[in-house]
C-alpha atoms as a PDB file:
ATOM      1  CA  UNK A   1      43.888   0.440 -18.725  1.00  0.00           C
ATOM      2  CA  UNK A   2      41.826  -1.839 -16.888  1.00  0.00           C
ATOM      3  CA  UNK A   3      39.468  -4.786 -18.694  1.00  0.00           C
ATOM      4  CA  UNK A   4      36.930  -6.213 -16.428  1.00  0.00           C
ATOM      5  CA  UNK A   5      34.903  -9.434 -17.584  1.00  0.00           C
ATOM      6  CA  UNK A   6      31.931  -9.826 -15.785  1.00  0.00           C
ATOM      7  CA  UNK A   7      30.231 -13.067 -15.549  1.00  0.00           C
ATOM      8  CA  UNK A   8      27.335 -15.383 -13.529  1.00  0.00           C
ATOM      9  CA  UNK A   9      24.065 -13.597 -14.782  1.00  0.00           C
ATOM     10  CA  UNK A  10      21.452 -15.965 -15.829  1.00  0.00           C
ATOM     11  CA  UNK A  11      18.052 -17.114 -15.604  1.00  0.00           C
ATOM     12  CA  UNK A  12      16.213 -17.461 -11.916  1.00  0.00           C
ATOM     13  CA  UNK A  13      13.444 -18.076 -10.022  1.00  0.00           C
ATOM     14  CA  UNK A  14      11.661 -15.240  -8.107  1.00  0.00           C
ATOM     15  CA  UNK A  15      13.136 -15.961  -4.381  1.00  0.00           C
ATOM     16  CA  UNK A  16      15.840 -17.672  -5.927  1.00  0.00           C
ATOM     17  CA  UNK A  17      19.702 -16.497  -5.692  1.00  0.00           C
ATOM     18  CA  UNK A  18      22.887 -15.651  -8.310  1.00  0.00           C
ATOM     19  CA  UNK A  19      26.346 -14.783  -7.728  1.00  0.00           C
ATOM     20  CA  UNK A  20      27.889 -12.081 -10.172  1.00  0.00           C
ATOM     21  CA  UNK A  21      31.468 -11.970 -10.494  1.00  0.00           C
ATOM     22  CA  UNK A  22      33.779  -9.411 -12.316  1.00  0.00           C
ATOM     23  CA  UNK A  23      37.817 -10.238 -12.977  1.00  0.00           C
ATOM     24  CA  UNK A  24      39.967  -7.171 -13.562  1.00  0.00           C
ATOM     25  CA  UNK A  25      42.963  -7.630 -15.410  1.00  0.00           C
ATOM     26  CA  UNK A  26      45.440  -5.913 -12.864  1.00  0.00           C
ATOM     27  CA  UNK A  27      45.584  -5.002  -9.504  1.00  0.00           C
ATOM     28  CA  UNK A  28      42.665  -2.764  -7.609  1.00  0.00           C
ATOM     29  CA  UNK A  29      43.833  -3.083  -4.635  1.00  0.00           C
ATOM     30  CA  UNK A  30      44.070   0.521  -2.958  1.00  0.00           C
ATOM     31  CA  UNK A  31      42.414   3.522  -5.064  1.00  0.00           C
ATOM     32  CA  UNK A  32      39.376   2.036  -6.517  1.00  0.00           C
ATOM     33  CA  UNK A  33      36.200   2.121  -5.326  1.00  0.00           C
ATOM     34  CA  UNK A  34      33.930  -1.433  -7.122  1.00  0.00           C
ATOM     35  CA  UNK A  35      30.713  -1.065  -7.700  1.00  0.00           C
ATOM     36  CA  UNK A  36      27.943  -3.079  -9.512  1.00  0.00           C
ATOM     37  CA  UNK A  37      25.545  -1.150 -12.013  1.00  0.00           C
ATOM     38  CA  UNK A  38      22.290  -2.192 -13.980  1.00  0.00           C
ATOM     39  CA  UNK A  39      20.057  -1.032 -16.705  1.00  0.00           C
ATOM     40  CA  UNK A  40      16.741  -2.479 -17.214  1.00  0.00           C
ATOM     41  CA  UNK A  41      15.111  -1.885 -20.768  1.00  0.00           C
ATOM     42  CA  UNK A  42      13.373   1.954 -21.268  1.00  0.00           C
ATOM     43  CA  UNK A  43      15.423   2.572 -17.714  1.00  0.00           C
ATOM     44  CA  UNK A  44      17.966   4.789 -16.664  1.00  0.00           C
ATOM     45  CA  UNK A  45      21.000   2.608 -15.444  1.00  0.00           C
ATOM     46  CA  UNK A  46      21.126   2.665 -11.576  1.00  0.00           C
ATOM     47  CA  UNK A  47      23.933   2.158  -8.978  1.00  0.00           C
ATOM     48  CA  UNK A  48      23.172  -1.210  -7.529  1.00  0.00           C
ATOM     49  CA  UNK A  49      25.577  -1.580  -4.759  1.00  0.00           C
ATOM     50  CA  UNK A  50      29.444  -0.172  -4.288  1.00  0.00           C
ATOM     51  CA  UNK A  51      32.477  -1.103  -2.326  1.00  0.00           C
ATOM     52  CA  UNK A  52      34.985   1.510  -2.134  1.00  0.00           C
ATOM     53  CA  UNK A  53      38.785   1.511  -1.634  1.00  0.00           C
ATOM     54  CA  UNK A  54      38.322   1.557   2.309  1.00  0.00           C
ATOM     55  CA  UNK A  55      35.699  -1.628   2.592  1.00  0.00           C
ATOM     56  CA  UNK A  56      32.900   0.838   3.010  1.00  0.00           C
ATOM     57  CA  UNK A  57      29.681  -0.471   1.097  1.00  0.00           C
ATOM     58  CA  UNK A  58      26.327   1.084   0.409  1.00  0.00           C
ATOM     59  CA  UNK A  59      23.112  -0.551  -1.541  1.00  0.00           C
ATOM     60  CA  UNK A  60      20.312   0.735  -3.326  1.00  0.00           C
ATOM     61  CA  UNK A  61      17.685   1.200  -1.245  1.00  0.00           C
ATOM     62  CA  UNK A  62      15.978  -1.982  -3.373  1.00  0.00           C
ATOM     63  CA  UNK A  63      18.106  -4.248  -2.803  1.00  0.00           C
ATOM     64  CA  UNK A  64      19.031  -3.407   0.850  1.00  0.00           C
ATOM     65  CA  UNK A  65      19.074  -6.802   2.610  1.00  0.00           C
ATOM     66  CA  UNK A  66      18.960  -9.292  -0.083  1.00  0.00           C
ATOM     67  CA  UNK A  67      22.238  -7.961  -2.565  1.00  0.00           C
ATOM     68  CA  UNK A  68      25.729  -8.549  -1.071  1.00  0.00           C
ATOM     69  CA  UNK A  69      28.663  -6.992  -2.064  1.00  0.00           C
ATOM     70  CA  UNK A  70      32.038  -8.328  -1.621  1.00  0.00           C
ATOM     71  CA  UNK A  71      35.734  -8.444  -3.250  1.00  0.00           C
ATOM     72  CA  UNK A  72      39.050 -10.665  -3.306  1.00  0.00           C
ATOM     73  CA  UNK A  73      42.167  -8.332  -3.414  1.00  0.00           C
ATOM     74  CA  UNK A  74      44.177 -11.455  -4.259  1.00  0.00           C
ATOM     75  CA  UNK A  75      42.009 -12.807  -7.148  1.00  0.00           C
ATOM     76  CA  UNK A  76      41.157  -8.761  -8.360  1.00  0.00           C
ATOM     77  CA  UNK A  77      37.706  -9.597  -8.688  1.00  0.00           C
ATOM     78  CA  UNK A  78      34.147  -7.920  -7.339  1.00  0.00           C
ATOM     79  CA  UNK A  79      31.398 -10.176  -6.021  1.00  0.00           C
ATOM     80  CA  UNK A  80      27.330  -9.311  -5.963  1.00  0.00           C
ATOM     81  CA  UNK A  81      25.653 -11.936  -3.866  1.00  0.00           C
ATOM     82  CA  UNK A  82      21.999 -11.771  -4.848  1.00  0.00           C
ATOM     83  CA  UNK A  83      19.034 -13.521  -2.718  1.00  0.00           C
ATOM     84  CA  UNK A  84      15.780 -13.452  -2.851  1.00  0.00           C
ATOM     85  CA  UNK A  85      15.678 -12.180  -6.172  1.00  0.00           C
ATOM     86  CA  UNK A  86      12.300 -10.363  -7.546  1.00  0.00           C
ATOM     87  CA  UNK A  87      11.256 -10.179 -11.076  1.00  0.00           C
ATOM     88  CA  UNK A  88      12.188  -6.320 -11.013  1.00  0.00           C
ATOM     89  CA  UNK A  89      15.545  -7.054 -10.619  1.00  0.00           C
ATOM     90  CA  UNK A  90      15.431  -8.036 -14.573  1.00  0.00           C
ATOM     91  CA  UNK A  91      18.670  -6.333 -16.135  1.00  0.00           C
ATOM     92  CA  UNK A  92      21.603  -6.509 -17.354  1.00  0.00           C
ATOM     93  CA  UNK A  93      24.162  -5.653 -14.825  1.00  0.00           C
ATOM     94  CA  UNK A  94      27.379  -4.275 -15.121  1.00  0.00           C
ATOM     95  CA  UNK A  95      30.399  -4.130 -12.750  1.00  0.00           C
ATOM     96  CA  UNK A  96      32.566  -0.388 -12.578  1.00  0.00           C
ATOM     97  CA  UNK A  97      35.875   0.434 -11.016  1.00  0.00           C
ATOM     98  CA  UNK A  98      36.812   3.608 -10.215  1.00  0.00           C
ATOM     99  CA  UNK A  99      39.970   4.648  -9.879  1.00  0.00           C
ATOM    100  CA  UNK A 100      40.485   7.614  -6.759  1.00  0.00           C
ATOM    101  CA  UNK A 101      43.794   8.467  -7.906  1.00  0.00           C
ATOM    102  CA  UNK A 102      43.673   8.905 -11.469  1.00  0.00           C
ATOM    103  CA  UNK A 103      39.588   9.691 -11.412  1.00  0.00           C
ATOM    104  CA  UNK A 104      39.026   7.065 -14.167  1.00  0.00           C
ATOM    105  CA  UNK A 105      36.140   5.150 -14.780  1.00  0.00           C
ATOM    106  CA  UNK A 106      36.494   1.564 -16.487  1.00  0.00           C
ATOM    107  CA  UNK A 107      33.396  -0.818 -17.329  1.00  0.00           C
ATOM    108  CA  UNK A 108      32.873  -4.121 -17.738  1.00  0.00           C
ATOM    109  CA  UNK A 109      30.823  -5.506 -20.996  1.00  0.00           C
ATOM    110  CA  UNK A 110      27.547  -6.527 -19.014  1.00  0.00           C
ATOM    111  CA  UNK A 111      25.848  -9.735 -17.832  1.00  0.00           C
ATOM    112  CA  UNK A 112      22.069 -10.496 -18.061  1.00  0.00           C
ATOM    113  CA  UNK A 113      19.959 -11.155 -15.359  1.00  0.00           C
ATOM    114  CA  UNK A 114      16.259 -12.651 -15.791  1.00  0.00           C
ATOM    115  CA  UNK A 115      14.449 -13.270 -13.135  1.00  0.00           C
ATOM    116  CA  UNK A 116      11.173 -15.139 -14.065  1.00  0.00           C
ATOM    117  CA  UNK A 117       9.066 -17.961 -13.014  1.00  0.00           C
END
Protein backbone atom coordinates (compact mmCIF):
# COMPACT_ATOMS: atom_id res chain seq x y z
CA UNK A 1 0.00 0.00 0.00
CA UNK A 2 1.24 3.29 -0.68
CA UNK A 3 1.70 6.23 2.26
CA UNK A 4 2.15 9.62 0.86
CA UNK A 5 3.21 12.58 3.30
CA UNK A 6 2.48 15.72 1.94
CA UNK A 7 4.16 18.77 3.09
CA UNK A 8 5.04 22.82 2.30
CA UNK A 9 1.48 24.39 2.88
CA UNK A 10 1.59 27.46 4.91
CA UNK A 11 0.72 30.93 5.31
CA UNK A 12 1.15 33.57 2.16
CA UNK A 13 0.73 36.66 0.79
CA UNK A 14 -1.85 37.28 -2.01
CA UNK A 15 0.67 37.32 -5.20
CA UNK A 16 2.99 35.48 -3.23
CA UNK A 17 4.23 31.73 -4.09
CA UNK A 18 4.47 28.00 -2.17
CA UNK A 19 5.85 24.82 -3.21
CA UNK A 20 3.81 21.61 -2.12
CA UNK A 21 5.55 18.47 -2.03
CA UNK A 22 4.23 14.84 -1.49
CA UNK A 23 6.86 11.68 -0.74
CA UNK A 24 5.44 8.25 -1.52
CA UNK A 25 6.84 5.49 0.22
CA UNK A 26 7.63 3.22 -2.91
CA UNK A 27 8.05 3.51 -6.36
CA UNK A 28 5.32 5.36 -8.85
CA UNK A 29 7.13 5.28 -11.50
CA UNK A 30 4.96 3.77 -14.48
CA UNK A 31 1.07 3.19 -13.68
CA UNK A 32 0.13 6.09 -11.61
CA UNK A 33 -1.28 9.01 -12.59
CA UNK A 34 -0.29 12.18 -9.43
CA UNK A 35 -2.50 14.56 -8.90
CA UNK A 36 -2.99 17.40 -6.31
CA UNK A 37 -6.57 17.86 -4.68
CA UNK A 38 -8.14 20.60 -2.31
CA UNK A 39 -11.10 21.23 -0.17
CA UNK A 40 -11.92 24.59 1.02
CA UNK A 41 -14.38 24.78 4.11
CA UNK A 42 -18.47 24.27 3.12
CA UNK A 43 -16.74 23.14 -0.47
CA UNK A 44 -16.76 20.20 -2.43
CA UNK A 45 -13.04 19.01 -2.82
CA UNK A 46 -11.81 19.85 -6.39
CA UNK A 47 -9.08 18.38 -8.70
CA UNK A 48 -6.41 21.01 -8.65
CA UNK A 49 -3.95 19.86 -11.15
CA UNK A 50 -2.82 16.05 -12.32
CA UNK A 51 0.16 14.44 -13.89
CA UNK A 52 -0.46 11.13 -15.22
CA UNK A 53 1.75 8.06 -15.85
CA UNK A 54 2.69 9.42 -19.46
CA UNK A 55 3.85 13.22 -18.33
CA UNK A 56 0.54 14.50 -19.57
CA UNK A 57 -0.77 17.35 -17.15
CA UNK A 58 -4.02 19.25 -16.98
CA UNK A 59 -5.08 22.24 -14.40
CA UNK A 60 -8.16 23.53 -13.15
CA UNK A 61 -9.29 26.04 -15.12
CA UNK A 62 -8.40 28.47 -11.82
CA UNK A 63 -5.30 27.91 -11.54
CA UNK A 64 -4.31 27.65 -15.26
CA UNK A 65 -1.09 29.68 -15.53
CA UNK A 66 -0.05 30.30 -12.06
CA UNK A 67 -0.09 26.28 -10.47
CA UNK A 68 2.72 24.01 -11.76
CA UNK A 69 2.78 20.55 -11.61
CA UNK A 70 5.79 18.46 -11.63
CA UNK A 71 7.37 15.01 -10.27
CA UNK A 72 10.88 13.27 -9.48
CA UNK A 73 10.71 9.51 -10.45
CA UNK A 74 13.97 9.11 -8.53
CA UNK A 75 12.95 10.86 -5.24
CA UNK A 76 8.95 9.32 -5.71
CA UNK A 77 7.64 12.54 -4.91
CA UNK A 78 4.82 15.06 -6.66
CA UNK A 79 5.51 18.79 -6.84
CA UNK A 80 2.66 21.80 -7.05
CA UNK A 81 4.46 25.00 -7.85
CA UNK A 82 2.04 27.74 -6.85
CA UNK A 83 2.47 31.61 -7.97
CA UNK A 84 0.62 34.28 -7.72
CA UNK A 85 -1.47 32.92 -5.18
CA UNK A 86 -5.14 34.54 -4.49
CA UNK A 87 -6.95 34.44 -1.29
CA UNK A 88 -9.44 31.82 -2.92
CA UNK A 89 -6.93 29.45 -3.14
CA UNK A 90 -7.46 29.02 0.87
CA UNK A 91 -7.53 25.09 1.48
CA UNK A 92 -6.19 22.41 2.53
CA UNK A 93 -4.68 20.48 -0.24
CA UNK A 94 -4.11 17.04 -0.67
CA UNK A 95 -1.85 15.03 -3.04
CA UNK A 96 -3.55 11.45 -4.78
CA UNK A 97 -1.92 8.67 -6.69
CA UNK A 98 -3.64 6.56 -8.73
CA UNK A 99 -2.64 3.49 -9.60
CA UNK A 100 -3.70 2.41 -13.66
CA UNK A 101 -2.94 -1.07 -13.10
CA UNK A 102 -4.46 -2.07 -10.01
CA UNK A 103 -7.26 1.00 -10.19
CA UNK A 104 -6.38 2.04 -6.59
CA UNK A 105 -6.63 5.23 -5.13
CA UNK A 106 -4.17 6.23 -2.16
CA UNK A 107 -4.25 9.77 -0.30
CA UNK A 108 -2.08 11.70 1.42
CA UNK A 109 -3.13 13.27 5.05
CA UNK A 110 -3.48 17.01 3.79
CA UNK A 111 -1.52 20.27 4.06
CA UNK A 112 -3.04 23.76 4.75
CA UNK A 113 -2.82 26.52 2.63
CA UNK A 114 -3.79 30.24 3.79
CA UNK A 115 -3.46 32.73 1.69
CA UNK A 116 -4.06 36.15 3.43
CA UNK A 117 -2.66 39.54 3.69
Amino acid sequence: QVQLVASGGGLAQPRGSLILSCAASESIFGGYDMSWYRQAPGKQRELVAIITSAGNTNYANSVKGRFTISRDVAKNTVFLQMNNLKPGDTAVYLCNVFSTVHLRSYWGQGTQVTVSS
